[in-house]
PDB file of N, CA and C in Angstrom:
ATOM      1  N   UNK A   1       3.882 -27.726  15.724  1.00  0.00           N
ATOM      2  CA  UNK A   1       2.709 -26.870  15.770  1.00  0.00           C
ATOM      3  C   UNK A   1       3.143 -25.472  16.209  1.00  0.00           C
ATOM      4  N   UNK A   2       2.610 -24.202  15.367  1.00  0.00           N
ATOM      5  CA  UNK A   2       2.886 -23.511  15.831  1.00  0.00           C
ATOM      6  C   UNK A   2       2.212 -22.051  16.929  1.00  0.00           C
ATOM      7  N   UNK A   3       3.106 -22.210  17.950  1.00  0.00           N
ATOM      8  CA  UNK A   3       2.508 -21.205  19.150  1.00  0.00           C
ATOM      9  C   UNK A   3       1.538 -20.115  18.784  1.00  0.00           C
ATOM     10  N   UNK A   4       0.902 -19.631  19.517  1.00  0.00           N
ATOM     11  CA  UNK A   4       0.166 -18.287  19.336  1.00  0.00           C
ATOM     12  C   UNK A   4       0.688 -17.300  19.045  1.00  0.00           C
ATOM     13  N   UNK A   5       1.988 -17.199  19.924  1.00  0.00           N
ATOM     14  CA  UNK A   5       2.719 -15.723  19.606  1.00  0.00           C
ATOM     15  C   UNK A   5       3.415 -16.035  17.692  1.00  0.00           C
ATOM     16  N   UNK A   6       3.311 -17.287  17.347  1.00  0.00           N
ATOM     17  CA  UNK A   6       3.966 -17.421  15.982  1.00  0.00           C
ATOM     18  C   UNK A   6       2.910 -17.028  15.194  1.00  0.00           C
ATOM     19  N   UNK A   7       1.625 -17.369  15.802  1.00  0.00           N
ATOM     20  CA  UNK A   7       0.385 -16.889  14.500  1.00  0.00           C
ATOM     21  C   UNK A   7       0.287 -15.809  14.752  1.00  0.00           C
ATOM     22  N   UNK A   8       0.325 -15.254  15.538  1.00  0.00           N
ATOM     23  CA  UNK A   8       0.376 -13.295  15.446  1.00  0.00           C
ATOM     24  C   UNK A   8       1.070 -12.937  14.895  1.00  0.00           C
ATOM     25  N   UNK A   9       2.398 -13.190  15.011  1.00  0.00           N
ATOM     26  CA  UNK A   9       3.267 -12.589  14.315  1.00  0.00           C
ATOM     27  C   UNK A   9       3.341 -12.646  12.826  1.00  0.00           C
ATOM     28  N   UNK A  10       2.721 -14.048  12.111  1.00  0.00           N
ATOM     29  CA  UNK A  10       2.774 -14.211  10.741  1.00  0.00           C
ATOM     30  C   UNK A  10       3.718 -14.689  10.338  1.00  0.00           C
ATOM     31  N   UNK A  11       3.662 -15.077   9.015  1.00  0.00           N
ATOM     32  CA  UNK A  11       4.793 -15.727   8.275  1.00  0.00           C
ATOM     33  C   UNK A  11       5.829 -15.093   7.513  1.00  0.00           C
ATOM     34  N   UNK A  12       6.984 -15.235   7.238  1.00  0.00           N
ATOM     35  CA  UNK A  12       7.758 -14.542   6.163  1.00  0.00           C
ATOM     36  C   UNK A  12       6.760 -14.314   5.157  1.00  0.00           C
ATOM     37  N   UNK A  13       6.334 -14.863   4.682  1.00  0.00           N
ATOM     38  CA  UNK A  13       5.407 -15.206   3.067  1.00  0.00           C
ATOM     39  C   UNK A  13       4.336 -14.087   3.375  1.00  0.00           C
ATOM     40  N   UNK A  14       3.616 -13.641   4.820  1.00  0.00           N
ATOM     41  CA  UNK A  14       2.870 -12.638   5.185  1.00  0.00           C
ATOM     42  C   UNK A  14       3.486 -11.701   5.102  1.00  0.00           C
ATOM     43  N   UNK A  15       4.758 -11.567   5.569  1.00  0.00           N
ATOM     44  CA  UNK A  15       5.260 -10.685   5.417  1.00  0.00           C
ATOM     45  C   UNK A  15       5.887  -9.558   4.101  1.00  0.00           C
ATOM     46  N   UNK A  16       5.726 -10.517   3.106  1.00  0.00           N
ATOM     47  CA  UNK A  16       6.326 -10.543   2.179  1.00  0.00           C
ATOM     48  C   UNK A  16       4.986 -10.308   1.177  1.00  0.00           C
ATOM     49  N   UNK A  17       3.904 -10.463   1.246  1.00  0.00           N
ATOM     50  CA  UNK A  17       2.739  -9.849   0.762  1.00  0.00           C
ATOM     51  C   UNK A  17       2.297  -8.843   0.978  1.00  0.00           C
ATOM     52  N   UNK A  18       2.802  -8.008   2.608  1.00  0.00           N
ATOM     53  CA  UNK A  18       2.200  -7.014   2.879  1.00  0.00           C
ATOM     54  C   UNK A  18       2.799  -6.446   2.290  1.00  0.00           C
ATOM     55  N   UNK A  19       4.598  -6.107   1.699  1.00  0.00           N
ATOM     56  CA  UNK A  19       5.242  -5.093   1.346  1.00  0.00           C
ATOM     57  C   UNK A  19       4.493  -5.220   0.017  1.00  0.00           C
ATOM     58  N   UNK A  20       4.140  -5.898  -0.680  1.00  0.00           N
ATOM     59  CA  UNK A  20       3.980  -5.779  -1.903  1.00  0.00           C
ATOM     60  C   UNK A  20       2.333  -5.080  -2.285  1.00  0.00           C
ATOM     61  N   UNK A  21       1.831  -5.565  -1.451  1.00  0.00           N
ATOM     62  CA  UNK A  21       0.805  -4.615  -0.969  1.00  0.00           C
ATOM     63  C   UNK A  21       0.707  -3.798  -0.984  1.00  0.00           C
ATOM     64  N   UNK A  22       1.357  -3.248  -0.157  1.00  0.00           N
ATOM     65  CA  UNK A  22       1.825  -1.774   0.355  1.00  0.00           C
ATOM     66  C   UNK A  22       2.585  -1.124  -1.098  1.00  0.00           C
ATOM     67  N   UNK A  23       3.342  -1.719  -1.997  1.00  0.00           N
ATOM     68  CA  UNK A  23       3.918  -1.167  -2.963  1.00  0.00           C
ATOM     69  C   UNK A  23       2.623  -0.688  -4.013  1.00  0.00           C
ATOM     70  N   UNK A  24       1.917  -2.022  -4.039  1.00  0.00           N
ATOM     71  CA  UNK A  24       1.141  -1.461  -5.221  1.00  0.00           C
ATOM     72  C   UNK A  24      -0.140  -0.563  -5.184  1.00  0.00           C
ATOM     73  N   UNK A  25      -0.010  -0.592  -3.519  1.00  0.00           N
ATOM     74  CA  UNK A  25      -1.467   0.751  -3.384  1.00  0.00           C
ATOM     75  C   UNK A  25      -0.105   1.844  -3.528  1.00  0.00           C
ATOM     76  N   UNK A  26       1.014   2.363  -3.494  1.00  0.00           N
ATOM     77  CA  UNK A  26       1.660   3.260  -3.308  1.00  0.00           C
ATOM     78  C   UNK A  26       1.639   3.524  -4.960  1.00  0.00           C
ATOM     79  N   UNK A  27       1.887   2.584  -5.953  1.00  0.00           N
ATOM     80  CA  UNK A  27       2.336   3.075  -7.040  1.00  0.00           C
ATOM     81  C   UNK A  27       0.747   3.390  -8.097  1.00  0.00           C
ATOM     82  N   UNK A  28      -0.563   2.940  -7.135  1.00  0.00           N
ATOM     83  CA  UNK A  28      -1.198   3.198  -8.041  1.00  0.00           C
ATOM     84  C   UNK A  28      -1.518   4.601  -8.043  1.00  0.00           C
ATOM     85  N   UNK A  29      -1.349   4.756  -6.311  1.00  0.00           N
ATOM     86  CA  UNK A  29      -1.903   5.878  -6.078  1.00  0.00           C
ATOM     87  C   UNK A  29      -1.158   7.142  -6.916  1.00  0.00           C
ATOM     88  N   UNK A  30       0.243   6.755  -7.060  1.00  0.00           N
ATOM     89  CA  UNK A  30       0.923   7.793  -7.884  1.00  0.00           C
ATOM     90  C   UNK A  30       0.565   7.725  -9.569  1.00  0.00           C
ATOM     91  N   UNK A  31       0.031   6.690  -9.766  1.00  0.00           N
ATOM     92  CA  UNK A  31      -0.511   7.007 -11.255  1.00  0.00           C
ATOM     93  C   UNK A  31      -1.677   7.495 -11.613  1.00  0.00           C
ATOM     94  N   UNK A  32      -2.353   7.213 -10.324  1.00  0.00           N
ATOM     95  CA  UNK A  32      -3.657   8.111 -10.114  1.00  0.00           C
ATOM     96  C   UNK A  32      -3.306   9.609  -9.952  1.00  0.00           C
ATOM     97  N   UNK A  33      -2.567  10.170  -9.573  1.00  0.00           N
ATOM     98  CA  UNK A  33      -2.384  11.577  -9.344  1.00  0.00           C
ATOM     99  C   UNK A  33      -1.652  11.622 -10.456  1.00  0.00           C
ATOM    100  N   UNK A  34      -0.861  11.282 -11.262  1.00  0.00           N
ATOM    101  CA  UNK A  34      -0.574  11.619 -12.136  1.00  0.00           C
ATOM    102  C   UNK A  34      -1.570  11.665 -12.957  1.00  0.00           C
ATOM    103  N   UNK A  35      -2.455  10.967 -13.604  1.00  0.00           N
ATOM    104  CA  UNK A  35      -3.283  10.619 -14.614  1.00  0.00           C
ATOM    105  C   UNK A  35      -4.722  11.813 -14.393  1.00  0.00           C
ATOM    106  N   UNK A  36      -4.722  12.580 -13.003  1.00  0.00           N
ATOM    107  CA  UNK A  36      -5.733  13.217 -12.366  1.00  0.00           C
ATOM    108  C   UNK A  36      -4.800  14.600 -11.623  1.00  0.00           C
ATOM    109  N   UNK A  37      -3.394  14.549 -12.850  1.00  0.00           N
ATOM    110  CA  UNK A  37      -3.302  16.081 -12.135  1.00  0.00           C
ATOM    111  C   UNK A  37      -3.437  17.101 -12.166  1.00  0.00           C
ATOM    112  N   UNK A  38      -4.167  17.631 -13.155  1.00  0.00           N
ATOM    113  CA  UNK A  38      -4.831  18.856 -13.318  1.00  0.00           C
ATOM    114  C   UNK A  38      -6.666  19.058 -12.247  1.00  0.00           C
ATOM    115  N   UNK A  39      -6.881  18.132 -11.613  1.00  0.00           N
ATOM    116  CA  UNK A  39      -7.728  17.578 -10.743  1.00  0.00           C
ATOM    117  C   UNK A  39      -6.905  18.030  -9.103  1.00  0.00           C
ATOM    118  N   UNK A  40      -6.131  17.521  -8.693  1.00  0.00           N
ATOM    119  CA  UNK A  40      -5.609  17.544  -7.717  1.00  0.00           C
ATOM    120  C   UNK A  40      -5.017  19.086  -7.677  1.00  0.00           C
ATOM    121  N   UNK A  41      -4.388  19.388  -8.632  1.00  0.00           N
ATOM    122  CA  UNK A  41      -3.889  21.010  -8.748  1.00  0.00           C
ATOM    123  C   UNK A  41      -5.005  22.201  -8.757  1.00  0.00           C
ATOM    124  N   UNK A  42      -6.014  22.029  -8.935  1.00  0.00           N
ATOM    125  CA  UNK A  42      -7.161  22.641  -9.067  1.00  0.00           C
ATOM    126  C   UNK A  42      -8.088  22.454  -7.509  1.00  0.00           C
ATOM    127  N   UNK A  43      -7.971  21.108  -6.841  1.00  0.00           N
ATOM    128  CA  UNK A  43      -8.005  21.396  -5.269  1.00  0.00           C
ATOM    129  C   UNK A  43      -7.154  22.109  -4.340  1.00  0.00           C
ATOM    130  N   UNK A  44      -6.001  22.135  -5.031  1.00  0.00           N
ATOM    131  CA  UNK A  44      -4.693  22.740  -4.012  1.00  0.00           C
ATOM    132  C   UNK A  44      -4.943  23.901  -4.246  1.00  0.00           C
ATOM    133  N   UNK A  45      -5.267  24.608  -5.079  1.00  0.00           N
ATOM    134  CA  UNK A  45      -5.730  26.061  -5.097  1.00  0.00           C
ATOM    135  C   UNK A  45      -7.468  26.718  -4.715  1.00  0.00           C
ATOM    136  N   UNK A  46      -8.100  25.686  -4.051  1.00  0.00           N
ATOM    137  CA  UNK A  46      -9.277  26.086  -3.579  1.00  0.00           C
ATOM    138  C   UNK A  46      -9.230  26.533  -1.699  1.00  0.00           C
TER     139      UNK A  46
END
């Protein structure tokens, strides 16, 4: 059974979802600014 401090901490497999997570809000967000950059360039100059 595992301890408290083991369920806080999470699992490899948690761990291993968050990066991917983390990857795919990173890469959408860059296709979003790409796909919206005449949008974003047009705030940077306001």
């Amino acid at each position: 059974m595992a301890t408290e401090e083991e369920a806080e901490a999470g699992s490899p497999l948690d761990a291993v979802m968050a990066d991917i997570r983390h990857e795919l809000v990173r890469r959408v967000a860059a296709a979003d600014r790409e796909a919206n950059r005449d949008v974003y360039e047009a705030l940077e100059d306001e």
